[in-house]
Protein backbone atom coordinates (compact mmCIF):
# COMPACT_ATOMS: atom_id res chain seq x y z
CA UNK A 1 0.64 2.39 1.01
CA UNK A 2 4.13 2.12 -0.52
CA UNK A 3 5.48 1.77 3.04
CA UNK A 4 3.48 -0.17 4.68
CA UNK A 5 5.37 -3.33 5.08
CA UNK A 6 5.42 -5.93 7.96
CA UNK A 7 8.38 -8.28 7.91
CA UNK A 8 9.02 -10.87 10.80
CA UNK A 9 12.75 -12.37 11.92
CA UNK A 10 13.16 -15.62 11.77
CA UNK A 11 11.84 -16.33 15.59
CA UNK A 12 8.28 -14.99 13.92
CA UNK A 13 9.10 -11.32 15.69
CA UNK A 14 7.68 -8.32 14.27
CA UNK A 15 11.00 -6.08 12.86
CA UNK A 16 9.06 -2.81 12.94
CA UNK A 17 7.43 -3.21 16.04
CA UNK A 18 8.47 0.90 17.09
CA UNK A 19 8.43 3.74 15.55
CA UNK A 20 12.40 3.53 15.80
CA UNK A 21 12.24 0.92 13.53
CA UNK A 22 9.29 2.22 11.12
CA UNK A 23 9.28 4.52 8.26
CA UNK A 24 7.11 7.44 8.89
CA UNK A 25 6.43 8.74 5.13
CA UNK A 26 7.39 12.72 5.47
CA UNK A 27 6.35 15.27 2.65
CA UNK A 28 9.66 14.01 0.83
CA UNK A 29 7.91 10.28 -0.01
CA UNK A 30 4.25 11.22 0.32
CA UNK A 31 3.02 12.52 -3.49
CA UNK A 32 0.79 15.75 -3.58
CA UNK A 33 -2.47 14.43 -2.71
CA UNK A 34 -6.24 16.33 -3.76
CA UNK A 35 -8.49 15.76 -1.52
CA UNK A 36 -12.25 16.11 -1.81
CA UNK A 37 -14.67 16.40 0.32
CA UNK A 38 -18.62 14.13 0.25
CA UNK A 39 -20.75 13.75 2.72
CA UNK A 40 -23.46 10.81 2.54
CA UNK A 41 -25.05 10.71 5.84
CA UNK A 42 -25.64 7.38 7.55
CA UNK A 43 -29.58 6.31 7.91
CA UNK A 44 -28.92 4.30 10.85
CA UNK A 45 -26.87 6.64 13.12
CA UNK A 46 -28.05 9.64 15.45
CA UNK A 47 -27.66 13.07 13.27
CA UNK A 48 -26.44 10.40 10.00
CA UNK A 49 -22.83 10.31 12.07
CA UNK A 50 -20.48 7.46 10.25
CA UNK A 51 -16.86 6.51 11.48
CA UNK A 52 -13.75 7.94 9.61
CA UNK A 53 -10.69 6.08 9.80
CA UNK A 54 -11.44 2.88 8.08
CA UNK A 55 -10.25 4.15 4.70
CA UNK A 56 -6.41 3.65 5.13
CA UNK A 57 -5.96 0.82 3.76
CA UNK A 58 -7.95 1.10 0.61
CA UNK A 59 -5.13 2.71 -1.41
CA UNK A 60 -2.96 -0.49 -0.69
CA UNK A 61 -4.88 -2.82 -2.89
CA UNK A 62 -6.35 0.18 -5.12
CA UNK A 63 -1.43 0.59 -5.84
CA UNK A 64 -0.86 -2.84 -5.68
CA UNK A 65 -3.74 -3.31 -9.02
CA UNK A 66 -1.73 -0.76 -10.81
CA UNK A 67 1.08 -1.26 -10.80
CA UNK A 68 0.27 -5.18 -11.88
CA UNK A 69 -1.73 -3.32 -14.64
CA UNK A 70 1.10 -1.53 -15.67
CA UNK A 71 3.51 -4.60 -15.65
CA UNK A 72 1.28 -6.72 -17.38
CA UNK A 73 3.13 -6.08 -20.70
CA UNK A 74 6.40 -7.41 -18.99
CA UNK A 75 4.03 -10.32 -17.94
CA UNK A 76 5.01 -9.82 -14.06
CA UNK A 77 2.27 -10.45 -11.04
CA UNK A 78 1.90 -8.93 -7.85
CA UNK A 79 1.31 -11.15 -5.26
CA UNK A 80 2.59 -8.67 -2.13
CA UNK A 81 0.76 -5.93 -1.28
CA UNK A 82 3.96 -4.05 -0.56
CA UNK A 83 5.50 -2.34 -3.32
CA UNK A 84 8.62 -0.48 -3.57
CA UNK A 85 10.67 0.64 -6.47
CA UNK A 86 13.46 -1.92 -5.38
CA UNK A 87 10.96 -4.98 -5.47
CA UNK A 88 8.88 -4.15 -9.01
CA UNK A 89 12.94 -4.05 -10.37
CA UNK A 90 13.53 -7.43 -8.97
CA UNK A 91 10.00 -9.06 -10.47
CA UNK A 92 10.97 -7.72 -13.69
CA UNK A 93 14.53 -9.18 -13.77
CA UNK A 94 13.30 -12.41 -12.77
CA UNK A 95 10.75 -12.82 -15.18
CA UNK A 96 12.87 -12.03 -17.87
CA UNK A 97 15.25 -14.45 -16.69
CA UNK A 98 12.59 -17.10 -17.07
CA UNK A 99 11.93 -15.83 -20.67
């Protein structure tokens, strides 16, 4: 979620449009993850079968909360879903500027 970003030129064209021109996270960004394992079966599907890739973009939201929460001292707000170290920097140096 700390990589997904979509910026657009100035003619309203997608910049990452390829994976040339996308970050694919490798095991050097991604953090060790724990995964578990639940199964609820649906009540409405043959054998209780649900889908299984609609959860990638919960995390987005779930990191962008955070790391407002932690911020929140500094009085900075997150209105971008798209975090990076770089960014959180430059929200902190500008609300101290306006301080």
């Amino acid at each position: 979620a700390m990589y997904e970003n979509f910026e657009y030129d100035e003619d309203g064209q997608l910049k990452s449009s390829t994976l040339v021109d996308y970050l694919v996270p490798t095991a050097l960004e991604v953090p060790d993850l724990v995964t578990e394992s639940m199964e609820t079966p649906s009540l409405f599907a043959p054998k209780g079968i649900k889908g299984v890739g609609e959860g990638g973009g919960t995390p987005i939201s779930a990191i962008a909360n955070a790391v407002e929460d932690a911020l929140t001292p500094y009085g900075v707000e997150i209105s971008d879903s798209h975090q990076n170290p770089q960014r959180i920097y430059e929200l902190i140096v500008k609300k101290r500027k306006k301080m």
